[in-house]
Protein backbone atom coordinates (compact mmCIF):
# COMPACT_ATOMS: atom_id res chain seq x y z
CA UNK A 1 -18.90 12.30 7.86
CA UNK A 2 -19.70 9.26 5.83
CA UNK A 3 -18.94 5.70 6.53
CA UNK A 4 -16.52 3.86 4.38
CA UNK A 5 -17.65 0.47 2.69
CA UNK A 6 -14.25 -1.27 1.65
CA UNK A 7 -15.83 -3.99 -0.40
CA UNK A 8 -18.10 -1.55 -2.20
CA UNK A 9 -14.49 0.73 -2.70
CA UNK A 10 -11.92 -2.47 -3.84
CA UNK A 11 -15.18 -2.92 -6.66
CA UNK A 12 -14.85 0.52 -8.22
CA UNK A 13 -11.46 -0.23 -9.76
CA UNK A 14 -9.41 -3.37 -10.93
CA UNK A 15 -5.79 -2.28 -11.81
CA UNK A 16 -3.02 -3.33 -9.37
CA UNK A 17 -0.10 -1.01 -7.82
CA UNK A 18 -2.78 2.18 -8.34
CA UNK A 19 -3.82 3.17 -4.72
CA UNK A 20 -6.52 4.83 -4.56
CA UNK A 21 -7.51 7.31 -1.31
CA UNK A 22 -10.93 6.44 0.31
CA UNK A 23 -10.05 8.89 3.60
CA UNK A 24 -7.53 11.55 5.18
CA UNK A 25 -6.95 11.91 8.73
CA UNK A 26 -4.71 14.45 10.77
CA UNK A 27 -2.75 14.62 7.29
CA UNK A 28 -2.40 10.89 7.17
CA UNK A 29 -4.35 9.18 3.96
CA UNK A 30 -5.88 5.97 4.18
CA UNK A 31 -5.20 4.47 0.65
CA UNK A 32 -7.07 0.95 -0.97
CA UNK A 33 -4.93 -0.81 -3.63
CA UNK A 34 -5.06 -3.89 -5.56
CA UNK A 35 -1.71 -5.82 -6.11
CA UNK A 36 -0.37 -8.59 -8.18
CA UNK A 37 3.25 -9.76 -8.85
CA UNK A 38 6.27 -7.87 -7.55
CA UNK A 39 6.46 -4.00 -6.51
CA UNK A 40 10.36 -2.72 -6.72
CA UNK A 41 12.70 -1.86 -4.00
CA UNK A 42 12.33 1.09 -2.18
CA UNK A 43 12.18 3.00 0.75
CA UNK A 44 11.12 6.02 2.23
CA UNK A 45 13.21 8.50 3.69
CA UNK A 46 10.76 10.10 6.13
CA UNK A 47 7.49 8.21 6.46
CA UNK A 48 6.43 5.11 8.19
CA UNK A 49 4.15 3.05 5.66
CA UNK A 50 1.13 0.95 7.35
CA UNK A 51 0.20 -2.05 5.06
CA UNK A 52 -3.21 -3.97 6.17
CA UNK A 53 -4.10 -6.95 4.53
CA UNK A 54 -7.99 -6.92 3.38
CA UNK A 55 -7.70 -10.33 1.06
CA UNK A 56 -5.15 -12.45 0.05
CA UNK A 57 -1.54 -13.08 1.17
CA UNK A 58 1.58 -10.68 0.61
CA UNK A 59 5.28 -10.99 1.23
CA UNK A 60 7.42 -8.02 2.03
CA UNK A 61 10.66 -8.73 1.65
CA UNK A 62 13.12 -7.02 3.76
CA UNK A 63 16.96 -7.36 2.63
CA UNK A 64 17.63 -10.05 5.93
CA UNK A 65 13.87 -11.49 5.46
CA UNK A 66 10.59 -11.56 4.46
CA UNK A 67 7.27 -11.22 6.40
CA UNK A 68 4.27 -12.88 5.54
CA UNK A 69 0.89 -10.78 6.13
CA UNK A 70 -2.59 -13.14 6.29
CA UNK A 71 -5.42 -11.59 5.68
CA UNK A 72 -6.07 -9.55 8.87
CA UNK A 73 -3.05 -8.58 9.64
CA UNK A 74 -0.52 -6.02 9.45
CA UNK A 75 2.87 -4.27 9.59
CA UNK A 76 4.23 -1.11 9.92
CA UNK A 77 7.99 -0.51 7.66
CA UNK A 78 9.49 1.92 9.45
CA UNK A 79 11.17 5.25 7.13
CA UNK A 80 14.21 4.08 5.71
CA UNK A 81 14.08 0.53 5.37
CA UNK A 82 14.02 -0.90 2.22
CA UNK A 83 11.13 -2.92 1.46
CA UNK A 84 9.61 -5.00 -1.87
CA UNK A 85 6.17 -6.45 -1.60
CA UNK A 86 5.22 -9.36 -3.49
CA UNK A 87 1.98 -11.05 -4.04
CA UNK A 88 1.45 -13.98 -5.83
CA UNK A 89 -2.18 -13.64 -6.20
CA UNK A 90 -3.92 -10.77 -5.79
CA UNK A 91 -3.79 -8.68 -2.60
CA UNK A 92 -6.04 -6.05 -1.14
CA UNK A 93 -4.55 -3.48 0.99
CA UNK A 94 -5.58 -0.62 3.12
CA UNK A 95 -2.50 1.38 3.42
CA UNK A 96 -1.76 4.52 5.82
CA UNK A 97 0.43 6.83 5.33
CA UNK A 98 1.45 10.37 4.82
CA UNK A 99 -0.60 12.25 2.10
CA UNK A 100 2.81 13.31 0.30
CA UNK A 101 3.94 9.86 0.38
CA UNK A 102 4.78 8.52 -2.88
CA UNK A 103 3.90 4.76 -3.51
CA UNK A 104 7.61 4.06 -4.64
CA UNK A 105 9.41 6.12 -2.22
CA UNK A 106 12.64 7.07 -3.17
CA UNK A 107 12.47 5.39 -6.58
CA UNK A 108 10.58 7.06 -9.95
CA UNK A 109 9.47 4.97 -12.51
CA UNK A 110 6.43 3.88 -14.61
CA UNK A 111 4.38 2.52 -10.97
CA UNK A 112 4.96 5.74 -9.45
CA UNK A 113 1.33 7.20 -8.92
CA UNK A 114 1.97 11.26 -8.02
CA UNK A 115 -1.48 12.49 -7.10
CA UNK A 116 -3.94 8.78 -6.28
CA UNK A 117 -7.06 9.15 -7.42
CA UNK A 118 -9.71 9.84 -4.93
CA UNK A 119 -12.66 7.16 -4.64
């Protein structure tokens, strides 16, 4: 067991849509990512996605709205709604999730991250 220091982790790496695992619980992984801009559309077909907001502001837009997540707070997209986050500056997120989840969910393209790196 060793504690978790999340500034100490969000300073080990600067690129954005790249989470990186910091812990794994009951086969859940807690995942740290930087973002900036706008993530695509997707969804996943059989995992709920936690999104925690460490720093900054984020949007996720929904296809009949958007939510706006303050630092602090939180949502949790259920599987198979179709989500896009946006941040206009950079975000920091804690993210939970299945370990098999894949960042893009049902989509594959250059921002899909297969195995995150663990930090």
């Amino acid at each position: 067991m060793e504690k978790v220091n999340l500034s100490e982790k969000f300073s080990l790496f600067s690129e954005h849509w790249q989470p990186k695992i910091v812990a794994e619980l009951n086969g859940q992984a807690v995942k740290l990512a930087k973002v900036k801009g706008e993530f695509v559309w997707h969804h996943h077909d059989a995992e709920d996605e936690l999104f925690f907001v460490v720093k900054g502001t984020l949007t996720i837009k929904f296809r009949d709205k958007d939510i706006v997540l303050n630092e602090g707070e939180m949502i949790v997209v259920p599987k198979g709604v179709e989500h896009k986050p946006v941040a206009e500056n950079e975000v920091w997120l804690m993210l939970f999730e299945p370990i098999q989840t894949l960042n893009t969910g049902n989509v594959e393209n250059e921002r899909t991250v297969e195995s995150p790196e663990r930090i």
